[in-house]
PDB file of N, CA and C in Angstrom:
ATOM      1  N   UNK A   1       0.836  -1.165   0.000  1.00  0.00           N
ATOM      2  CA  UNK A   1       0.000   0.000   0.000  1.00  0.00           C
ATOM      3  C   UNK A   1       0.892   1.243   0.000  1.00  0.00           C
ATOM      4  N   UNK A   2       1.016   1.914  -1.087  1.00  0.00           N
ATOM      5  CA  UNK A   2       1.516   3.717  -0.692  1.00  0.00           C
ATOM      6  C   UNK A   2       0.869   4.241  -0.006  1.00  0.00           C
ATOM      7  N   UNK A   3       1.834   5.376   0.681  1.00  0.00           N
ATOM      8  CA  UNK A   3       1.386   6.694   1.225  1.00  0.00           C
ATOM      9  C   UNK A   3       0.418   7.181   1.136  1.00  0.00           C
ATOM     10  N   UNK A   4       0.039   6.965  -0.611  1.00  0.00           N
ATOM     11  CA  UNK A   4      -1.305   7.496  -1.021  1.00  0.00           C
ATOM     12  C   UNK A   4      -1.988   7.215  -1.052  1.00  0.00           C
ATOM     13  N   UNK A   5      -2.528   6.066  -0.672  1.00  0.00           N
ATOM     14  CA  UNK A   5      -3.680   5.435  -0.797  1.00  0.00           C
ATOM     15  C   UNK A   5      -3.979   5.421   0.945  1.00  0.00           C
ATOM     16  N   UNK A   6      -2.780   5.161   1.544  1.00  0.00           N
ATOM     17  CA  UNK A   6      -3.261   5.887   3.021  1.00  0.00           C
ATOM     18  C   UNK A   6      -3.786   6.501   3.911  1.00  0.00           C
ATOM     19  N   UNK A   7      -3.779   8.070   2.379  1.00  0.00           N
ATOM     20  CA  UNK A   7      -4.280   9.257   2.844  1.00  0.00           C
ATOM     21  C   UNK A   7      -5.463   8.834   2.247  1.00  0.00           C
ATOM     22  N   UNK A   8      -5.800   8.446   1.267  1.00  0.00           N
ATOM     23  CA  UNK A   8      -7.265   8.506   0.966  1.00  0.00           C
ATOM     24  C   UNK A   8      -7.917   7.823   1.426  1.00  0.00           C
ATOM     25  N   UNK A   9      -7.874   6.735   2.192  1.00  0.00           N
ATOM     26  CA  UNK A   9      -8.369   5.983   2.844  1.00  0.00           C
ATOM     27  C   UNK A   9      -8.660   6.511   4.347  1.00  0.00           C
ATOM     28  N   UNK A  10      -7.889   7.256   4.798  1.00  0.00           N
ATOM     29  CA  UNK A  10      -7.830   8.154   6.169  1.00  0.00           C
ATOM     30  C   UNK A  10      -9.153   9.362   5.771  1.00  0.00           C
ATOM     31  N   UNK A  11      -9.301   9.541   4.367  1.00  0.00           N
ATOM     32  CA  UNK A  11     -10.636  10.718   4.013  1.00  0.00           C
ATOM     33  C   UNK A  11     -11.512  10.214   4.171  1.00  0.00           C
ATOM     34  N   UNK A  12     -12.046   8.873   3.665  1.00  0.00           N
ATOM     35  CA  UNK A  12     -12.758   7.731   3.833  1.00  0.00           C
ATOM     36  C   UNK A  12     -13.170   7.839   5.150  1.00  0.00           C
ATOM     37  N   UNK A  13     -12.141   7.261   6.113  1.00  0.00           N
ATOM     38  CA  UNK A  13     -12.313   6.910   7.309  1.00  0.00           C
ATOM     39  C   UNK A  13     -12.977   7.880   8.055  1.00  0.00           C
ATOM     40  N   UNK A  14     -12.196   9.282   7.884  1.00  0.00           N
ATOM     41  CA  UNK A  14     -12.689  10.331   8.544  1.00  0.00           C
ATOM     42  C   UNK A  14     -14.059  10.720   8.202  1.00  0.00           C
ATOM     43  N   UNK A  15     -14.380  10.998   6.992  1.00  0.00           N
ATOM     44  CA  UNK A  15     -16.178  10.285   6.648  1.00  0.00           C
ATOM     45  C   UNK A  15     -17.051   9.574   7.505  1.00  0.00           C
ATOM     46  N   UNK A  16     -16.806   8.555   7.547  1.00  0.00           N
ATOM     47  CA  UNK A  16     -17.555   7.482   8.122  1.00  0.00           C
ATOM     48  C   UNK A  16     -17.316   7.966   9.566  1.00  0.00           C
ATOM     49  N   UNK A  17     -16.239   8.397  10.219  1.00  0.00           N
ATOM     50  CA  UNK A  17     -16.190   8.805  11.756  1.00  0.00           C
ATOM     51  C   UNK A  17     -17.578   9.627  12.026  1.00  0.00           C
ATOM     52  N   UNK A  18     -17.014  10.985  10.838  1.00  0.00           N
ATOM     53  CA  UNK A  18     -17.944  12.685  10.936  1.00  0.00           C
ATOM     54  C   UNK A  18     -19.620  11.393  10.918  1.00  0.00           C
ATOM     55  N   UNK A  19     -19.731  10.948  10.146  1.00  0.00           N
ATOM     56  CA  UNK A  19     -20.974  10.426   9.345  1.00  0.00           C
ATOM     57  C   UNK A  19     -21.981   9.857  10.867  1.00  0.00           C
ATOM     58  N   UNK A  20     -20.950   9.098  11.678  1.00  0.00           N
ATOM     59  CA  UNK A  20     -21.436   7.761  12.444  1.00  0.00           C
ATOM     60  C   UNK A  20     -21.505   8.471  13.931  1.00  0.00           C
ATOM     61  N   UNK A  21     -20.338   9.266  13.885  1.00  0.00           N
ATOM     62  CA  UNK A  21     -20.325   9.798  15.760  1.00  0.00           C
ATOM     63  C   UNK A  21     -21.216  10.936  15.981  1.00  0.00           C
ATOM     64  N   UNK A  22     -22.180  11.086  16.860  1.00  0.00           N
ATOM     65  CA  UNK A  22     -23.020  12.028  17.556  1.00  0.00           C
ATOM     66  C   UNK A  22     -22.679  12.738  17.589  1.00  0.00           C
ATOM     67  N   UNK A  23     -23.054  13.963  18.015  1.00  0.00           N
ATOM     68  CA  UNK A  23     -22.641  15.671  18.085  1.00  0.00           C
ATOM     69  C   UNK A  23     -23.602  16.463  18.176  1.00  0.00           C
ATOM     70  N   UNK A  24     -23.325  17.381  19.215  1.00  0.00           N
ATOM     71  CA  UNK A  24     -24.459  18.476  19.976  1.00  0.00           C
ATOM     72  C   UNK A  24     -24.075  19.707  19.062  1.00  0.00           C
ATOM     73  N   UNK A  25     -22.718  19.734  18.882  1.00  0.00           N
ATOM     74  CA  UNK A  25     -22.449  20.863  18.170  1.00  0.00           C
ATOM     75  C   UNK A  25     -23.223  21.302  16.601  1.00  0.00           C
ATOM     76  N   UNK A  26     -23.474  22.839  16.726  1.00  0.00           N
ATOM     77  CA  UNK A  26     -23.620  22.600  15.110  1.00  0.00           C
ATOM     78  C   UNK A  26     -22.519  22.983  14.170  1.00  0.00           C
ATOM     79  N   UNK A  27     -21.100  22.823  14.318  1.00  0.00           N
ATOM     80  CA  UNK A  27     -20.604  22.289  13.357  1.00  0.00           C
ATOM     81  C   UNK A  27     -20.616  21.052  12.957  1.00  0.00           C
ATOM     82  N   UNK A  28     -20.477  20.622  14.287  1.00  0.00           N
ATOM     83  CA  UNK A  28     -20.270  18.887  14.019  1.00  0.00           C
ATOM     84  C   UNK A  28     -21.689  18.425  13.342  1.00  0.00           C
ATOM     85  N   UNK A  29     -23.267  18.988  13.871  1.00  0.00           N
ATOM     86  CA  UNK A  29     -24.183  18.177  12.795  1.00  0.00           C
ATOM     87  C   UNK A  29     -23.939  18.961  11.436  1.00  0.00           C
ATOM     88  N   UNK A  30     -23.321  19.837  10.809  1.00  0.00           N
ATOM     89  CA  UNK A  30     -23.196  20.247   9.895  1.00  0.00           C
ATOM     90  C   UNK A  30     -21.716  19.313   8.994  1.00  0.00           C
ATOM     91  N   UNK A  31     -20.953  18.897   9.641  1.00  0.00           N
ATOM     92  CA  UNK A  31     -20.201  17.878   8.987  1.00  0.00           C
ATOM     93  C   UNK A  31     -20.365  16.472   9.411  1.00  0.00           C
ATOM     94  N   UNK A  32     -21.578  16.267  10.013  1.00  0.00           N
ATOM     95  CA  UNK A  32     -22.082  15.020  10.184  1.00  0.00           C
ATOM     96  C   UNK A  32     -22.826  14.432   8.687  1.00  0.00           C
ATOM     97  N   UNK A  33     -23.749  15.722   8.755  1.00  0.00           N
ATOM     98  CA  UNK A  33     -24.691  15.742   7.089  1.00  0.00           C
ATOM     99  C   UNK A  33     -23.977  15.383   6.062  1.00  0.00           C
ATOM    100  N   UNK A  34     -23.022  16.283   6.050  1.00  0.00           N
ATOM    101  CA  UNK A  34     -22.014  16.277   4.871  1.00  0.00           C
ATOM    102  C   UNK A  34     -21.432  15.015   4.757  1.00  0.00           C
ATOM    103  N   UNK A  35     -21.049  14.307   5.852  1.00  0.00           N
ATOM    104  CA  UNK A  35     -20.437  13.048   5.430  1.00  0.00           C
ATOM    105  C   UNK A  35     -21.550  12.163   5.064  1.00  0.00           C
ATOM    106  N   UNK A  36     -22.865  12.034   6.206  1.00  0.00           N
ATOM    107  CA  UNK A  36     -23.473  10.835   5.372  1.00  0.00           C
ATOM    108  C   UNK A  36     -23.905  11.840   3.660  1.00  0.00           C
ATOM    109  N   UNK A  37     -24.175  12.674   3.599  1.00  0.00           N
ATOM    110  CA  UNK A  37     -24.479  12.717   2.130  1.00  0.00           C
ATOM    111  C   UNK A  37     -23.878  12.199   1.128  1.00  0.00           C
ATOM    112  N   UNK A  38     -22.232  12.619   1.490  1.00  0.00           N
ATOM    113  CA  UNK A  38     -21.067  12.043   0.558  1.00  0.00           C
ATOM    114  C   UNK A  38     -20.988  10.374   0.265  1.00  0.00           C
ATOM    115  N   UNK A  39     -21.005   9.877   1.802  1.00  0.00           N
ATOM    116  CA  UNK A  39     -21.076   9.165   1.666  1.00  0.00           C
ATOM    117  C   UNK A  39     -22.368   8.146   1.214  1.00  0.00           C
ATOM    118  N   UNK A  40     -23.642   8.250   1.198  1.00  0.00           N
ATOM    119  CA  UNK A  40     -24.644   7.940   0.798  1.00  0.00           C
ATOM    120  C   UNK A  40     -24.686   8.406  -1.057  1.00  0.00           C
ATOM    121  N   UNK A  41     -24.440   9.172  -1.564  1.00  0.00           N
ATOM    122  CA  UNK A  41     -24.292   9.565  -2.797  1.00  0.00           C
ATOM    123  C   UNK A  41     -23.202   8.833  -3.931  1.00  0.00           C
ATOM    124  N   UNK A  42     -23.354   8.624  -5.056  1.00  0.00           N
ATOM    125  CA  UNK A  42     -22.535   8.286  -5.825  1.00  0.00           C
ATOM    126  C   UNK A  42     -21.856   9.146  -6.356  1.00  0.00           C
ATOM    127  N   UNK A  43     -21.332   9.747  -5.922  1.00  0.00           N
ATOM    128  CA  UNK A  43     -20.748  10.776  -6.973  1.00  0.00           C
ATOM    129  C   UNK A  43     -19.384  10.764  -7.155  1.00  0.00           C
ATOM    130  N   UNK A  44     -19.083  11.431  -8.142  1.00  0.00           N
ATOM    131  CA  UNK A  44     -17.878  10.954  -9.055  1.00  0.00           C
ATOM    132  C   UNK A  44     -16.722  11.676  -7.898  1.00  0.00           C
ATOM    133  N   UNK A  45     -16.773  12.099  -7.239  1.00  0.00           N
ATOM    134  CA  UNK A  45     -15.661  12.622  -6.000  1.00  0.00           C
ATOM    135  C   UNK A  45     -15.676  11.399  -4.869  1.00  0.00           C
ATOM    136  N   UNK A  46     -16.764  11.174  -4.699  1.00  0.00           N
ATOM    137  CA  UNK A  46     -16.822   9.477  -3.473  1.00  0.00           C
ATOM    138  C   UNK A  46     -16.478   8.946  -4.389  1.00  0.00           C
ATOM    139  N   UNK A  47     -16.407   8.242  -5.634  1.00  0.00           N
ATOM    140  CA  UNK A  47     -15.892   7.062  -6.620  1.00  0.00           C
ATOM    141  C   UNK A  47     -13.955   7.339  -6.508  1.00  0.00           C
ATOM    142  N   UNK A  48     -14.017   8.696  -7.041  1.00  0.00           N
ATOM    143  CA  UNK A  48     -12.798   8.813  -7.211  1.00  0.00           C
ATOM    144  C   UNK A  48     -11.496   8.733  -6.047  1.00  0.00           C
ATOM    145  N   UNK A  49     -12.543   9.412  -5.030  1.00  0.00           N
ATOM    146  CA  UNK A  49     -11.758   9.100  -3.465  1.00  0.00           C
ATOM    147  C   UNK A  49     -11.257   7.671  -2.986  1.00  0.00           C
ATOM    148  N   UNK A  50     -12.362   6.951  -3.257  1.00  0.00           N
ATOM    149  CA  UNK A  50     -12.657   5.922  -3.068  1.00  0.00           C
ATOM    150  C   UNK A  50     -11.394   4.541  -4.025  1.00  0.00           C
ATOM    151  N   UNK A  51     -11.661   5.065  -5.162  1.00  0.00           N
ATOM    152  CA  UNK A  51     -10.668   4.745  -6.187  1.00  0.00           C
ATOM    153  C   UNK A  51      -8.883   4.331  -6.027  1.00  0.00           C
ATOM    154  N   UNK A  52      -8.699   6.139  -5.603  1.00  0.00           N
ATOM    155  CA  UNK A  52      -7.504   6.458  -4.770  1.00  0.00           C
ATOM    156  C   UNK A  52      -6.820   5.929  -3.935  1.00  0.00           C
ATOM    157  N   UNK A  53      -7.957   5.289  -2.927  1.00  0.00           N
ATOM    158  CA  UNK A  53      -7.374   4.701  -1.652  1.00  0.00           C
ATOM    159  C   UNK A  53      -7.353   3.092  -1.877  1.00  0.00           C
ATOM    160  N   UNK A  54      -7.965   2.967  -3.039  1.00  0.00           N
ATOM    161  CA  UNK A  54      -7.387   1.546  -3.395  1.00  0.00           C
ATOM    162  C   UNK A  54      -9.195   0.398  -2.605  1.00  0.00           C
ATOM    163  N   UNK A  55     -10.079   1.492  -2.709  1.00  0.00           N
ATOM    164  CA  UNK A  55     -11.352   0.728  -1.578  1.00  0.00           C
ATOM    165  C   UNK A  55     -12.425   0.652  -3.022  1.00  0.00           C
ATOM    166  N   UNK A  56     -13.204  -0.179  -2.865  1.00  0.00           N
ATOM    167  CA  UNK A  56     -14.495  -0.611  -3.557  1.00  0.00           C
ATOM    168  C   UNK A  56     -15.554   0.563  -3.356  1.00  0.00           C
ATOM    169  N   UNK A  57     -15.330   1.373  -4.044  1.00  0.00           N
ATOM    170  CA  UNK A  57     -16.710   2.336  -3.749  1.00  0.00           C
ATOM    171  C   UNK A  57     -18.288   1.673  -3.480  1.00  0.00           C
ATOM    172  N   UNK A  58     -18.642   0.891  -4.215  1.00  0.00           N
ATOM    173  CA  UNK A  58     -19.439   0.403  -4.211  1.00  0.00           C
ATOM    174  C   UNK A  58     -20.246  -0.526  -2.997  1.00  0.00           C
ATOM    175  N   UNK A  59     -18.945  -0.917  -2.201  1.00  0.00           N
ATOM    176  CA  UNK A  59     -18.925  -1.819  -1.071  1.00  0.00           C
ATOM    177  C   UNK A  59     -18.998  -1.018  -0.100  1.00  0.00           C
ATOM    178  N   UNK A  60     -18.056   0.505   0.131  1.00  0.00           N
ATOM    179  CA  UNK A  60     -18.169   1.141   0.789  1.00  0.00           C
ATOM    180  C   UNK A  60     -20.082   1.902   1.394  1.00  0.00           C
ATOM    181  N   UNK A  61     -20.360   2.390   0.161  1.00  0.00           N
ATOM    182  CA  UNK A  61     -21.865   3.116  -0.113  1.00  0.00           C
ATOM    183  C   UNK A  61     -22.510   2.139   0.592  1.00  0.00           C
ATOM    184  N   UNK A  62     -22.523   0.582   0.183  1.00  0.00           N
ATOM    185  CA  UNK A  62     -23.416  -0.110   0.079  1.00  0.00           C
ATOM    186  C   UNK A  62     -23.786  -0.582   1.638  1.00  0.00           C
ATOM    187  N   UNK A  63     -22.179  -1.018   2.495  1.00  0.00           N
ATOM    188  CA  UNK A  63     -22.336  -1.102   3.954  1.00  0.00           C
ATOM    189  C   UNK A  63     -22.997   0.089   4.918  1.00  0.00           C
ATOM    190  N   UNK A  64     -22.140   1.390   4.144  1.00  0.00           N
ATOM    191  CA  UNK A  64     -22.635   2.274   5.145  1.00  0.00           C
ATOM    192  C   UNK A  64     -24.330   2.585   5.027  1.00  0.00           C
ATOM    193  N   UNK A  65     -24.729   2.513   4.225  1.00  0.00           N
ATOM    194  CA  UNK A  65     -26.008   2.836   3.795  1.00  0.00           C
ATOM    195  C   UNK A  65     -27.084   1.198   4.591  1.00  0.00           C
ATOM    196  N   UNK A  66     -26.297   0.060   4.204  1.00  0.00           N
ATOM    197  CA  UNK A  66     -27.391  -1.044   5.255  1.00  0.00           C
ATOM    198  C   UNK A  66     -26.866  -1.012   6.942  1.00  0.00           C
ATOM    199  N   UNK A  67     -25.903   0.433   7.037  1.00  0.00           N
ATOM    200  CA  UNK A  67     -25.315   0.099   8.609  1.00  0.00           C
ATOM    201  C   UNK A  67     -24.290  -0.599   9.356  1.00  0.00           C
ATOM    202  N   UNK A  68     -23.817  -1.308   8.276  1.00  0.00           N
ATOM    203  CA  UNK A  68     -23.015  -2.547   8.318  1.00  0.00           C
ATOM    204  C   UNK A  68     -21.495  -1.803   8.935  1.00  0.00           C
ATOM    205  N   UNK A  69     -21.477  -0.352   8.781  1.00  0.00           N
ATOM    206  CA  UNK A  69     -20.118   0.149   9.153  1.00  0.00           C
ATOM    207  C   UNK A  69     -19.910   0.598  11.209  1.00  0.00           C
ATOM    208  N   UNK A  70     -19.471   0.028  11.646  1.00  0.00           N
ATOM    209  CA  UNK A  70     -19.470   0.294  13.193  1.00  0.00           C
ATOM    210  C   UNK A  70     -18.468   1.268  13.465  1.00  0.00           C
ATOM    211  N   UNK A  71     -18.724   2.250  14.254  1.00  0.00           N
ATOM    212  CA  UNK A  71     -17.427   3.254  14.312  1.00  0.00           C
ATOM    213  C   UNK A  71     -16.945   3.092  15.746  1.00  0.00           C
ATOM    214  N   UNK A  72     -17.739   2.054  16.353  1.00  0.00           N
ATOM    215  CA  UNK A  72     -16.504   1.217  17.731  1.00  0.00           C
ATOM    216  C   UNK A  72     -15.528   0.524  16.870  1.00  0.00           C
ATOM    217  N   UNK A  73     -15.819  -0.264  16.098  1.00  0.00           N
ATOM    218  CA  UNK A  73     -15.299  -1.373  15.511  1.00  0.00           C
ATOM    219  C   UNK A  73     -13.735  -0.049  14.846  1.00  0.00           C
ATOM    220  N   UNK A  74     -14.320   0.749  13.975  1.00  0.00           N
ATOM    221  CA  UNK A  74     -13.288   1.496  13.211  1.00  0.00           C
ATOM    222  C   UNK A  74     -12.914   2.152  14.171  1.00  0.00           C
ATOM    223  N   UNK A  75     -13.008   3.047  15.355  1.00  0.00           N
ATOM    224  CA  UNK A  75     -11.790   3.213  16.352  1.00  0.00           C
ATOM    225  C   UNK A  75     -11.035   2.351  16.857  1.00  0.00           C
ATOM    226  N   UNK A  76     -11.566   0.969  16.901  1.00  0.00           N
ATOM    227  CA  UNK A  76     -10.600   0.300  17.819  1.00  0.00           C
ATOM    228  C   UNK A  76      -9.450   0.066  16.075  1.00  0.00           C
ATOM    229  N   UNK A  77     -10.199  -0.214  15.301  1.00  0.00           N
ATOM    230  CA  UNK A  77      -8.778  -0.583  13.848  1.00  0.00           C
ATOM    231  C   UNK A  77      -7.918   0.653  14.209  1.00  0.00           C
ATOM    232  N   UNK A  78      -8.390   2.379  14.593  1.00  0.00           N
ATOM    233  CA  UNK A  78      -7.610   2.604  14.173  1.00  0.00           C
ATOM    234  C   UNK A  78      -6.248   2.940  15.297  1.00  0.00           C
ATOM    235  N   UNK A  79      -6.962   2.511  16.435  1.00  0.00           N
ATOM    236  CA  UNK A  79      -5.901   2.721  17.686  1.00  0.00           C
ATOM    237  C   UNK A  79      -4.607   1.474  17.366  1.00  0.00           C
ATOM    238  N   UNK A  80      -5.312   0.438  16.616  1.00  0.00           N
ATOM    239  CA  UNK A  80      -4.086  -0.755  16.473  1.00  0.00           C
ATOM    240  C   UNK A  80      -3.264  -0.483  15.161  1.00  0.00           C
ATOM    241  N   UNK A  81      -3.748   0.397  14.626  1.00  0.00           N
ATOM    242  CA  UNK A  81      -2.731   0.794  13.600  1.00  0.00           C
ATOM    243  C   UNK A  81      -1.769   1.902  14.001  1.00  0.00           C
TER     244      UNK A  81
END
């Protein structure tokens, strides 16, 4: 895996964090929205992101959208990395 696909995968990730974790704040529900939109949407910037980091866009959309993505589960991946 490069560097680069690292980082795009870390945009990803950070997505699904903004998307999944609660927040009183209104920035935070304002980049809460934004992520599930992005991420709920097909669009050629989620494909291409997605692309980048070397991840299945398709697989991605498809979990987060039936729920299938846990953001206990993805903090604990990312404390062991």
């Amino acid at each position: 895996m490069t560097p680069e696909q690292r980082l795009w995968q870390a945009v990803v990730y950070r997505a699904a964090m903004d998307a999944l974790n609660p927040t009183d704040s209104d920035e935070g529900l304002k980049a809460q929205r934004e992520a599930d939109v992005w991420l709920r949407r097909n669009s050629k910037d989620f494909r291409r992101v997605c692309n980048l980091a070397g991840i299945d866009p398709d697989f991605i959309r498809d979990a987060y959208v039936a729920g299938r993505i846990d953001a206990q589960l993805l903090k604990s991946v990312e404390k062991a990395a």
